[in-house]
C-alpha atoms as a PDB file:
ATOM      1  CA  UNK A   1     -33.864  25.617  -2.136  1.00  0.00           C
ATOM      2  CA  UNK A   2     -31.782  24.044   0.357  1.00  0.00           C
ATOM      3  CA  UNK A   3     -29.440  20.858  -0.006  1.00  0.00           C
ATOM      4  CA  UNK A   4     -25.994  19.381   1.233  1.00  0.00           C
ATOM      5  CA  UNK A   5     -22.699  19.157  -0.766  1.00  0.00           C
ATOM      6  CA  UNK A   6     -22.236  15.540  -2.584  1.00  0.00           C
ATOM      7  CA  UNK A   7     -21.019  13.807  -4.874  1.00  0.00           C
ATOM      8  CA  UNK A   8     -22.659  11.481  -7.624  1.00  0.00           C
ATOM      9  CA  UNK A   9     -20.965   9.462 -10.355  1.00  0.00           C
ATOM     10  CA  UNK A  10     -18.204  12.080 -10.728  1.00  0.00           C
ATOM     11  CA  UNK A  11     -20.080  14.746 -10.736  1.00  0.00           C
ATOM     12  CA  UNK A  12     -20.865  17.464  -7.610  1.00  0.00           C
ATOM     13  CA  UNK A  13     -23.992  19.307  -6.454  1.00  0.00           C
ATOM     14  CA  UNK A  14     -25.698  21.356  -3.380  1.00  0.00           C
ATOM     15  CA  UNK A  15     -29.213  20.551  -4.386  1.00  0.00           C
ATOM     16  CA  UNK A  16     -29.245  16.571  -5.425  1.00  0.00           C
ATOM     17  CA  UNK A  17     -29.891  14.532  -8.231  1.00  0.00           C
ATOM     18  CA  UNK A  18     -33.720  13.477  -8.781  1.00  0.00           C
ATOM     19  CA  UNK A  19     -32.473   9.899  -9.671  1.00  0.00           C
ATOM     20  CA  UNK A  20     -30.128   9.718  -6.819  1.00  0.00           C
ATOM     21  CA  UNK A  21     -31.768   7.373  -4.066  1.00  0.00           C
ATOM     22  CA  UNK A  22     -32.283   4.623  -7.120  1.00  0.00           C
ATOM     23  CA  UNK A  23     -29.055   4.759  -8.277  1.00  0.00           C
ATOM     24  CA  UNK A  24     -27.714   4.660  -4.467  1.00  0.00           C
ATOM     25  CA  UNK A  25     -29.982   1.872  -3.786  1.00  0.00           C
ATOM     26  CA  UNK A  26     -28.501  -0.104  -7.201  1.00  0.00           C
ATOM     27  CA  UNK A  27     -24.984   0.558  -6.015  1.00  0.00           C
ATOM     28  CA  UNK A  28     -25.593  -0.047  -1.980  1.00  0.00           C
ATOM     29  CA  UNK A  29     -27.463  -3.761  -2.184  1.00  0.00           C
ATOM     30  CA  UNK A  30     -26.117  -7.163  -2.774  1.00  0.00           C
ATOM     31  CA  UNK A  31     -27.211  -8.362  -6.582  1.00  0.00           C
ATOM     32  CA  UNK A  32     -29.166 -11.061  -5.253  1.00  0.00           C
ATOM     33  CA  UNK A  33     -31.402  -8.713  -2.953  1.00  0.00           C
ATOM     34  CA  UNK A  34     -31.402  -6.023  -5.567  1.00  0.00           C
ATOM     35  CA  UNK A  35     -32.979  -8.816  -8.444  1.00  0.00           C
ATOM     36  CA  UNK A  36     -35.207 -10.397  -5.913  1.00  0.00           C
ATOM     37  CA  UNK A  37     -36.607  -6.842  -5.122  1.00  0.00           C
ATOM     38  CA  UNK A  38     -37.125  -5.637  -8.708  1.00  0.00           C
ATOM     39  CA  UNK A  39     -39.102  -9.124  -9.687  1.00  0.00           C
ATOM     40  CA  UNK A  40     -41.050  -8.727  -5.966  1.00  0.00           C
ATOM     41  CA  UNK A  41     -41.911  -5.020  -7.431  1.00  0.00           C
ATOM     42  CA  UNK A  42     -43.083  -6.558 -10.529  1.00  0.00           C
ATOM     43  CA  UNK A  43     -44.954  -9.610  -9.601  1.00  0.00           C
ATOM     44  CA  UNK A  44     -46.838  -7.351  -7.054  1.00  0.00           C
ATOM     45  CA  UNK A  45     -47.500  -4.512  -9.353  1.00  0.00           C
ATOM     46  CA  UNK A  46     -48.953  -7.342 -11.587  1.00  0.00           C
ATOM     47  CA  UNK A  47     -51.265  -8.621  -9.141  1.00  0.00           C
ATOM     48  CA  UNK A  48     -52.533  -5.141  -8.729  1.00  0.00           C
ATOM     49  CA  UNK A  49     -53.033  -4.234 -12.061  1.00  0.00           C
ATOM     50  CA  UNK A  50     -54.159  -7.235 -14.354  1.00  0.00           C
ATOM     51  CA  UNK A  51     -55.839  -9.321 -11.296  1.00  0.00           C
ATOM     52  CA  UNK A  52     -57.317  -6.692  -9.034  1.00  0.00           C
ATOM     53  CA  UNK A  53     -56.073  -7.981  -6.467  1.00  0.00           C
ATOM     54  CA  UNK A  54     -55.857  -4.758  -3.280  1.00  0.00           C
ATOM     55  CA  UNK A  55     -53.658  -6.934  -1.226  1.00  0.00           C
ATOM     56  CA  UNK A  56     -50.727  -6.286  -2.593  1.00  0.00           C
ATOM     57  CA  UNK A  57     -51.715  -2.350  -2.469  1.00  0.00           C
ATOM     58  CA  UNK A  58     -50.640  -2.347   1.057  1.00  0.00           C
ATOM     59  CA  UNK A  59     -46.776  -2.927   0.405  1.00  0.00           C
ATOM     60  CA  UNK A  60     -46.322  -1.435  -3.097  1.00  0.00           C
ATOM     61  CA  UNK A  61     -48.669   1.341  -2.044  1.00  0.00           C
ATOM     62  CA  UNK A  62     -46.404   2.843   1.124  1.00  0.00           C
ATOM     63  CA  UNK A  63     -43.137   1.317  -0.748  1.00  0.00           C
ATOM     64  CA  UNK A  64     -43.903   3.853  -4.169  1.00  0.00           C
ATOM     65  CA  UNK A  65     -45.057   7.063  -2.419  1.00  0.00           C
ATOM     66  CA  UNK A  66     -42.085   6.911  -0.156  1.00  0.00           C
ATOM     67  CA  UNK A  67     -39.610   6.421  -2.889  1.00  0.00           C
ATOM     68  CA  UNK A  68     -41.364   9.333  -5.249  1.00  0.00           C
ATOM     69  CA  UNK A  69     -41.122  11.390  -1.761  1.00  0.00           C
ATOM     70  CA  UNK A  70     -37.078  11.011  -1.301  1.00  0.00           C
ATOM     71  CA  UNK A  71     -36.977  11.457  -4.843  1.00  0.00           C
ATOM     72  CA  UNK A  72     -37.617  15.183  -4.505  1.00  0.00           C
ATOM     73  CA  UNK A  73     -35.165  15.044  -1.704  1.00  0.00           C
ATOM     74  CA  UNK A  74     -32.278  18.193  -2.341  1.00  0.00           C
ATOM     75  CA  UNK A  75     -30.022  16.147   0.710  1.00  0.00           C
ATOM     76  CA  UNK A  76     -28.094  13.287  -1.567  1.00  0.00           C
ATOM     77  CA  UNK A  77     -25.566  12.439   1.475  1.00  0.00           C
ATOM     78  CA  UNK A  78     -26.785   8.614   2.119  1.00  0.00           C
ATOM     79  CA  UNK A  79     -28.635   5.888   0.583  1.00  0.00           C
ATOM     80  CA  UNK A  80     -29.598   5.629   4.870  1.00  0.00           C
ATOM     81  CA  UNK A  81     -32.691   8.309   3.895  1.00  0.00           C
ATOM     82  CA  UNK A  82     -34.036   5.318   1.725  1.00  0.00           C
ATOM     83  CA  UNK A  83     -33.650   2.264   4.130  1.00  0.00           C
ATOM     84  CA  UNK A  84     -38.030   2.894   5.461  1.00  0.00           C
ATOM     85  CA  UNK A  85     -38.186   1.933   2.050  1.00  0.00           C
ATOM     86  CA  UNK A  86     -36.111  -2.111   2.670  1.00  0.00           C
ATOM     87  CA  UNK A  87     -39.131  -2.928   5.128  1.00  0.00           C
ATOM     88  CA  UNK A  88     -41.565  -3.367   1.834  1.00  0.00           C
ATOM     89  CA  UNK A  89     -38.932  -5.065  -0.053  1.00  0.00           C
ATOM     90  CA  UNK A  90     -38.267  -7.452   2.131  1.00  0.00           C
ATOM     91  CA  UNK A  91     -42.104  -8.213   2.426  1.00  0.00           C
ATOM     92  CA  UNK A  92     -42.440  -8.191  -0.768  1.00  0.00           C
ATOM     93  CA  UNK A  93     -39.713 -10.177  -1.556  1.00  0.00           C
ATOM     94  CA  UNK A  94     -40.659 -12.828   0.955  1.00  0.00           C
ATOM     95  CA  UNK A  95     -44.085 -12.927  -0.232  1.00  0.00           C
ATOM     96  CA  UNK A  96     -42.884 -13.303  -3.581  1.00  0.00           C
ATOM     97  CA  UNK A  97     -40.831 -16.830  -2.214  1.00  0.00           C
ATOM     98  CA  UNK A  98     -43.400 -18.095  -0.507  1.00  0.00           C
ATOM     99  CA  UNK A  99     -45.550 -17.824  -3.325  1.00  0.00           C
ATOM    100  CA  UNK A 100     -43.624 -20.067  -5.611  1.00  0.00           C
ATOM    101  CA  UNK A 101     -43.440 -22.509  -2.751  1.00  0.00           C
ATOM    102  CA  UNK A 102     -46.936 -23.004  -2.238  1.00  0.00           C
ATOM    103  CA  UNK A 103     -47.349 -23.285  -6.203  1.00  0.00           C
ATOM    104  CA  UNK A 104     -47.224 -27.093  -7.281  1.00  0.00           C
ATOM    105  CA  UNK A 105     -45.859 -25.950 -10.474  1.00  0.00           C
ATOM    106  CA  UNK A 106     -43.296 -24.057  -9.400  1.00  0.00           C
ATOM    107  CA  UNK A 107     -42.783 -25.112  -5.745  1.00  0.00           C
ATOM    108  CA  UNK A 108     -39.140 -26.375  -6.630  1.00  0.00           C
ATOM    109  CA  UNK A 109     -37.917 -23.638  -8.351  1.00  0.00           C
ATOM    110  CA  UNK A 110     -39.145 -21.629  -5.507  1.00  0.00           C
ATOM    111  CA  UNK A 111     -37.310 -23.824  -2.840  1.00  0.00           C
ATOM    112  CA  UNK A 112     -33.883 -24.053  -5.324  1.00  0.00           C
ATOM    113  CA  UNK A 113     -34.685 -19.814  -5.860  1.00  0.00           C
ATOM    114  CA  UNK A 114     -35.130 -19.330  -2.320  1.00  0.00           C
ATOM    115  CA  UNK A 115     -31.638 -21.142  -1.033  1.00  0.00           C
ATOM    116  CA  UNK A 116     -29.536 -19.644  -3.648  1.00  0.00           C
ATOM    117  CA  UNK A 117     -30.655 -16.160  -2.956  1.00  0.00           C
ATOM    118  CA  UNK A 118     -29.999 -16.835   0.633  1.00  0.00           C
ATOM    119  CA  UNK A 119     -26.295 -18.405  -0.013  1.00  0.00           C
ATOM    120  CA  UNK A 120     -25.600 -15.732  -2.421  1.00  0.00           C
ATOM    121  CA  UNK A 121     -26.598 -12.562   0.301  1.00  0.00           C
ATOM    122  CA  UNK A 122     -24.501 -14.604   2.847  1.00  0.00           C
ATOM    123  CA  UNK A 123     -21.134 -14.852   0.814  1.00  0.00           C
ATOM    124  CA  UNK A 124     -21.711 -11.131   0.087  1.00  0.00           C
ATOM    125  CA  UNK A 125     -22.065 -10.588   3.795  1.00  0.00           C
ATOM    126  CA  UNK A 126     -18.704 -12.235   3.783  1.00  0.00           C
ATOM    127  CA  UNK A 127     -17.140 -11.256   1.607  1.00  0.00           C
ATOM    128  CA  UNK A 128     -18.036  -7.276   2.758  1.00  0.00           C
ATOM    129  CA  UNK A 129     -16.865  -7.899   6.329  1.00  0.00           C
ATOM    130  CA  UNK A 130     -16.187  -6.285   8.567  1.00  0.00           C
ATOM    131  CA  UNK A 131     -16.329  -3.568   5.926  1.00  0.00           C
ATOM    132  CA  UNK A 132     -20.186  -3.138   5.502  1.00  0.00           C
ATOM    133  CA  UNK A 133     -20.137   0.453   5.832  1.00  0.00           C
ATOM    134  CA  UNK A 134     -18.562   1.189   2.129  1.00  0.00           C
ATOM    135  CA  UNK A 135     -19.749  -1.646   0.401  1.00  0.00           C
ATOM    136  CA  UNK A 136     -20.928  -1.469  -2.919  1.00  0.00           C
ATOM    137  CA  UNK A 137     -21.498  -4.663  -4.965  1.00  0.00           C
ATOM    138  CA  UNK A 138     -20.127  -5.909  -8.364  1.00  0.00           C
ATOM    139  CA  UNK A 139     -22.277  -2.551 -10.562  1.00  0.00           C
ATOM    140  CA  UNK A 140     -19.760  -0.451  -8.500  1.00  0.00           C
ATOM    141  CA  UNK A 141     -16.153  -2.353  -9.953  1.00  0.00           C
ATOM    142  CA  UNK A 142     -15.163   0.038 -13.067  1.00  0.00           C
ATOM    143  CA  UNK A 143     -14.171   2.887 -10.437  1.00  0.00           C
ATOM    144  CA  UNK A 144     -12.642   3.467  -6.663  1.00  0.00           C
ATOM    145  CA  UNK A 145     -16.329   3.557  -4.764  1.00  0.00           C
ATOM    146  CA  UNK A 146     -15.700   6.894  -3.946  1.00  0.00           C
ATOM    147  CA  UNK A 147     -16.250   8.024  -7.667  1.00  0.00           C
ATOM    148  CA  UNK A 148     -19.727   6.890  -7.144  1.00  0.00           C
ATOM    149  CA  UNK A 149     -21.010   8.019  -3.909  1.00  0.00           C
ATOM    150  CA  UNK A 150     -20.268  10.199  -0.668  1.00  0.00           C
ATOM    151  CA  UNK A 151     -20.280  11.040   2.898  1.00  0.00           C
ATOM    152  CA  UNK A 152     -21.974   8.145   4.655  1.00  0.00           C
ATOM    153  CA  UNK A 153     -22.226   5.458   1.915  1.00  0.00           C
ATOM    154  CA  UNK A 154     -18.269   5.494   1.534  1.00  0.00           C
ATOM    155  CA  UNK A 155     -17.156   5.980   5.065  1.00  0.00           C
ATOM    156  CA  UNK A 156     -18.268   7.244   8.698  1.00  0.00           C
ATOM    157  CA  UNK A 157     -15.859   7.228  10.744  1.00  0.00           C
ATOM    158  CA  UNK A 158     -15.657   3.680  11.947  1.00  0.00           C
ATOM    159  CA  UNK A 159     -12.274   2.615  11.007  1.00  0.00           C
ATOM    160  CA  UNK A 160     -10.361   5.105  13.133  1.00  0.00           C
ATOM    161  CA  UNK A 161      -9.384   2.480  15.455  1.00  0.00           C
ATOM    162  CA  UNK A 162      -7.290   0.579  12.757  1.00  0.00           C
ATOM    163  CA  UNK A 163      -5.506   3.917  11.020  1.00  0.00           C
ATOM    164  CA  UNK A 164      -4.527   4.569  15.113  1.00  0.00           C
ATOM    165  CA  UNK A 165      -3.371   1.728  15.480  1.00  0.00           C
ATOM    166  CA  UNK A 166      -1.513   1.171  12.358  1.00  0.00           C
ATOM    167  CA  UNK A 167       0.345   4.618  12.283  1.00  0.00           C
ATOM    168  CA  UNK A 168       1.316   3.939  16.313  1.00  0.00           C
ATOM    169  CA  UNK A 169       2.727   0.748  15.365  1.00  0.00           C
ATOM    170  CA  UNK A 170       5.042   2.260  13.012  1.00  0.00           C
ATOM    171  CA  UNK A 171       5.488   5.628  15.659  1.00  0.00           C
ATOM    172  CA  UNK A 172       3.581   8.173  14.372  1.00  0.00           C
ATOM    173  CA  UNK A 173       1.527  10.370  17.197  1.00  0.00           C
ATOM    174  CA  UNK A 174       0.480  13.089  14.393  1.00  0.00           C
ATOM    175  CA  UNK A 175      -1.070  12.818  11.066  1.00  0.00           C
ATOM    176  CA  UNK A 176      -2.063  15.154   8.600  1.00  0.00           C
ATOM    177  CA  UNK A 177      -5.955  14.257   7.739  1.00  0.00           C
ATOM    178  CA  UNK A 178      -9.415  14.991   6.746  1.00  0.00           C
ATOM    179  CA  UNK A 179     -11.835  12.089   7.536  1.00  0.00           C
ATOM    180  CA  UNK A 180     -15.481  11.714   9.102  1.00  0.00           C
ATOM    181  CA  UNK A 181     -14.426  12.449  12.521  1.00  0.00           C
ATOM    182  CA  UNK A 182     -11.149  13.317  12.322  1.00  0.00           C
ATOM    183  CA  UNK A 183     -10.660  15.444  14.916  1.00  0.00           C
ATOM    184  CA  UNK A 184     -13.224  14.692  16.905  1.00  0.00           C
ATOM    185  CA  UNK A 185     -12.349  10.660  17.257  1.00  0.00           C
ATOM    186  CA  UNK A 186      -8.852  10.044  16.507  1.00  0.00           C
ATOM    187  CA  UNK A 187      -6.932  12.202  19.525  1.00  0.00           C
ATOM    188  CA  UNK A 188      -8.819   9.454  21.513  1.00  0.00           C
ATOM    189  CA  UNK A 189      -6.852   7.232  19.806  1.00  0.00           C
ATOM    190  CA  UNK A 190      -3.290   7.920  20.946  1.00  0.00           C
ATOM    191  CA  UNK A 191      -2.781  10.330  16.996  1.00  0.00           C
ATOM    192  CA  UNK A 192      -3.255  14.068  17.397  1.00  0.00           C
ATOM    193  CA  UNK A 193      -4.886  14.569  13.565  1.00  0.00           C
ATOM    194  CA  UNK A 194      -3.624  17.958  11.880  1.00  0.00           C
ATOM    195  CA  UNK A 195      -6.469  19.255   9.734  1.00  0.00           C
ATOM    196  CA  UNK A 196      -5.285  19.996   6.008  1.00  0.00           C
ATOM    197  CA  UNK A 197      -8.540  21.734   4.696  1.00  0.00           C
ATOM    198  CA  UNK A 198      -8.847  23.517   7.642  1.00  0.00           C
ATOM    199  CA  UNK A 199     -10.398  26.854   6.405  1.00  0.00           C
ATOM    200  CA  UNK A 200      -7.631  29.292   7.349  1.00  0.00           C
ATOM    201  CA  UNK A 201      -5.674  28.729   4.208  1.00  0.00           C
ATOM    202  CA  UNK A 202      -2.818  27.593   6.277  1.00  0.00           C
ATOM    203  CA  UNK A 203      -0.624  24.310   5.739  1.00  0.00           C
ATOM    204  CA  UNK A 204      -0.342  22.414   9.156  1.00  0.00           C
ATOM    205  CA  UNK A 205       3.365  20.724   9.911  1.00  0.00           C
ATOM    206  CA  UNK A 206       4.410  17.878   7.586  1.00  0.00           C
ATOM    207  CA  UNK A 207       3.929  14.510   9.135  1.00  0.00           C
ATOM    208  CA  UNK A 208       5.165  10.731   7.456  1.00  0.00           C
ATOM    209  CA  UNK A 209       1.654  10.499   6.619  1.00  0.00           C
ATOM    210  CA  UNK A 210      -1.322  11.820   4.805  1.00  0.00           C
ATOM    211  CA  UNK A 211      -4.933  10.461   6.022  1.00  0.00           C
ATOM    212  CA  UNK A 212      -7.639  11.092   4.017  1.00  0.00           C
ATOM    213  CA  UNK A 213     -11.326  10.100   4.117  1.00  0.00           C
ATOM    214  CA  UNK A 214     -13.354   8.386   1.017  1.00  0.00           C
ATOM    215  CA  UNK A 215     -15.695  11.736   0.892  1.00  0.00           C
ATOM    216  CA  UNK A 216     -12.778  14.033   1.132  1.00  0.00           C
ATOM    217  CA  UNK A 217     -11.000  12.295  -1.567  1.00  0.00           C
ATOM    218  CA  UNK A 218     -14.388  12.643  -3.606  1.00  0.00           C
ATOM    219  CA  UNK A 219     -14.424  16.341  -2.856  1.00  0.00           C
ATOM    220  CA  UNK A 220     -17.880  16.800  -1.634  1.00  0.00           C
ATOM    221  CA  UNK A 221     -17.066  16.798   2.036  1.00  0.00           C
ATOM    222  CA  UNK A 222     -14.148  19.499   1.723  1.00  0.00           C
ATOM    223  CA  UNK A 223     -15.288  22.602   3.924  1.00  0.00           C
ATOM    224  CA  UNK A 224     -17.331  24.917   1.069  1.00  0.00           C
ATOM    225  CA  UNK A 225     -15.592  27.867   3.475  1.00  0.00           C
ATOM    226  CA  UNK A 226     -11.706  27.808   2.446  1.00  0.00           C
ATOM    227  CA  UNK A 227      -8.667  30.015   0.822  1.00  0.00           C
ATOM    228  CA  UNK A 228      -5.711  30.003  -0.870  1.00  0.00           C
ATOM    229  CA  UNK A 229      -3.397  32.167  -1.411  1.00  0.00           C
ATOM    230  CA  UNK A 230      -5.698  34.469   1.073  1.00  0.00           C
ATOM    231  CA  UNK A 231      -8.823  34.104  -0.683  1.00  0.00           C
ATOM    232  CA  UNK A 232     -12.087  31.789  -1.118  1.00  0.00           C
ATOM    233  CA  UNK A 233     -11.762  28.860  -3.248  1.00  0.00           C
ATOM    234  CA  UNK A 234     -13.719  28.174  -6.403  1.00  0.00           C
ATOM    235  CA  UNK A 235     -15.985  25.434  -6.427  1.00  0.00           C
ATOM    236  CA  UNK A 236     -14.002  23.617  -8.758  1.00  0.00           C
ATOM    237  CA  UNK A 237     -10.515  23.809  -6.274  1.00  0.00           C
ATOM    238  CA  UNK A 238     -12.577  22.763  -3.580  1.00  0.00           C
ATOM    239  CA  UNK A 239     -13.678  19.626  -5.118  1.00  0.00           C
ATOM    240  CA  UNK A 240     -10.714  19.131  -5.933  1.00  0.00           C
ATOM    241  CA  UNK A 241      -8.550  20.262  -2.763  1.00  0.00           C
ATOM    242  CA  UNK A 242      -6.931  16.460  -2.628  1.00  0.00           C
ATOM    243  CA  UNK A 243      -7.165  15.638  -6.605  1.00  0.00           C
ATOM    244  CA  UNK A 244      -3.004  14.974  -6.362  1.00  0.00           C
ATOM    245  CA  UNK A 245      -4.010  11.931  -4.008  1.00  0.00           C
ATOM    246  CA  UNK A 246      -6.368  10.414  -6.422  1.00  0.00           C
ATOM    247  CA  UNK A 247      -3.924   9.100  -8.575  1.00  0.00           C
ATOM    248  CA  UNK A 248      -1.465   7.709  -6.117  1.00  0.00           C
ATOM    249  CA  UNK A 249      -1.763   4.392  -4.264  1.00  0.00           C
ATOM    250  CA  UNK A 250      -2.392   4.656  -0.625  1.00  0.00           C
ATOM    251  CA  UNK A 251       0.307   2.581   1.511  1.00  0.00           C
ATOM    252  CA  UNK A 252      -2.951   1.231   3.129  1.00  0.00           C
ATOM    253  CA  UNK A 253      -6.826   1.788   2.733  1.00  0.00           C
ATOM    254  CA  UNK A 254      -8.699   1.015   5.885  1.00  0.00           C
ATOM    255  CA  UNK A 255     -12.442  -0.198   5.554  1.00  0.00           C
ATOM    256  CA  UNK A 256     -12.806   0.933   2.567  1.00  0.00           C
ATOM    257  CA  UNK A 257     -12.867   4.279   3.431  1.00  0.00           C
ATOM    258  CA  UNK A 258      -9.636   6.066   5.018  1.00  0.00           C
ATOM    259  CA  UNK A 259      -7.168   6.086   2.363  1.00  0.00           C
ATOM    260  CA  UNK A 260      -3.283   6.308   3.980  1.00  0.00           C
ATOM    261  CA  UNK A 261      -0.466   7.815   1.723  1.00  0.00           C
ATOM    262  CA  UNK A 262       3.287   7.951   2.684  1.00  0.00           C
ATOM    263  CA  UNK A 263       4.369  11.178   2.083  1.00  0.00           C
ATOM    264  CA  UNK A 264       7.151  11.698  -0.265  1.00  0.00           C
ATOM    265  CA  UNK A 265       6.281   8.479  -2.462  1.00  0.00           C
ATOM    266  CA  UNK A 266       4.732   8.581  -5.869  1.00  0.00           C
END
């Protein structure tokens, strides 16, 4: 059975969480999409079931066998897998409005409905920028986002740029770090990044400062081939390779999703 390394909720796995994608998809969209979607679902499976009506088979139909598909999914990395899956719930969910605005009952309450849900996604879409990338909405506010999810819903490399140029403001040309891309972006960037799970069980040169990636600060991203001490790590030290950071406060968090800690402050 194969899978991918994440990280769900607090808890870790190679082979994935049946109930992942949902809970990913809860977590990922704005409230106001995520509501209109669940009463589009509803309303449609409605139609299908007490009226007979076969029209609305051709959205829910596509939109339910693709979501029971990724549910067997053993790769848990990105709620990206399930984005086929928007095309039918933004269909629906349009169908749904238009509906209540062609209803002379309701035809208000559709046009009212249909302008607050609108407003609503757009102040999100505000409100997230530019840092769309880890965004979770208000479900995701008891714990740091990456508690809840990994590797590409928490960061991707994108806001390299900004931890370059923030660490060459104040002088620095060398970080230690583990990031999406660390060493594969950043050099480009003017900051030579020194690789702290790196696999050979050695501790690169201190630097001022300590970079470190949403995912990596999860755990599930942390290179399943390391050692200590000159042999492999448990499961359980892996995960937890940069636990000491998780309970200090970065000197700056960029996007969302590279977390910045002075070294030598507490």
């Amino acid at each position: 059975m194969s899978g991918h390394p994440a990280g769900f909720l607090g808890m870790y796995s190679s082979t994935g969480w049946w109930y992942y994608f949902p809970v990913a998809f809860t977590l990922k969209t704005t409230v106001p999409f995520l509501s209109l979607s669940l009463i589009a679902l509803g309303w449609a499976a409605f139609h299908v079931i007490k009226k007979r009506d076969a029209n609305h088979l051709w959205m829910l139909g596509p939109f339910v066998l693709y979501t029971l598909f990724v549910l067997l999914s053993h790769i848990d990395i990105g709620v990206r897998y399930y984005l086929p899956a928007y095309s039918f719930l933004f269909i629906l969910g349009g169908a749904l409005l238009a509906s209540l605005l062609k209803s002379r009952r309701v035809a208000r309450v559709g046009i009212v409905a249909a302008i607050a849900l609108m407003c609503w996604i757009g102040i999100e879409a505000v409100r997230a920028f530019p840092n769309h990338m880890s965004y979770m909405n208000q479900l995701a506010s008891r714990h740091p986002h990456w508690w809840y999810l990994s590797d590409s819903n928490v960061e991707w490399g994108d806001d390299v740029p900004a931890l370059a140029a923030y660490l060459r403001a104040r002088g620095e040309t060398r970080v230690r770090a583990n990031f999406l891309g660390d060493f594969i972006i950043l050099h480009h960037y003017g900051v030579t990044p020194l690789t702290m799970a790196n696999g050979t069980g050695e501790e690169p040169e201190q630097t001022r400062y300590v970079a470190i990636g949403a995912s990596y600060l999860n755990g599930s991203t942390v290179p399943e081939v390391l050692t200590l001490e000159g042999r492999p790590v448990t499961e359980s030290e892996r995960v937890n390779f940069f636990d000491k950071y998780r309970h200090r406060t970065p000197e700056a968090v960029f996007g969302g999703s590279i977390y910045l800690y002075r070294e030598g402050d507490r």
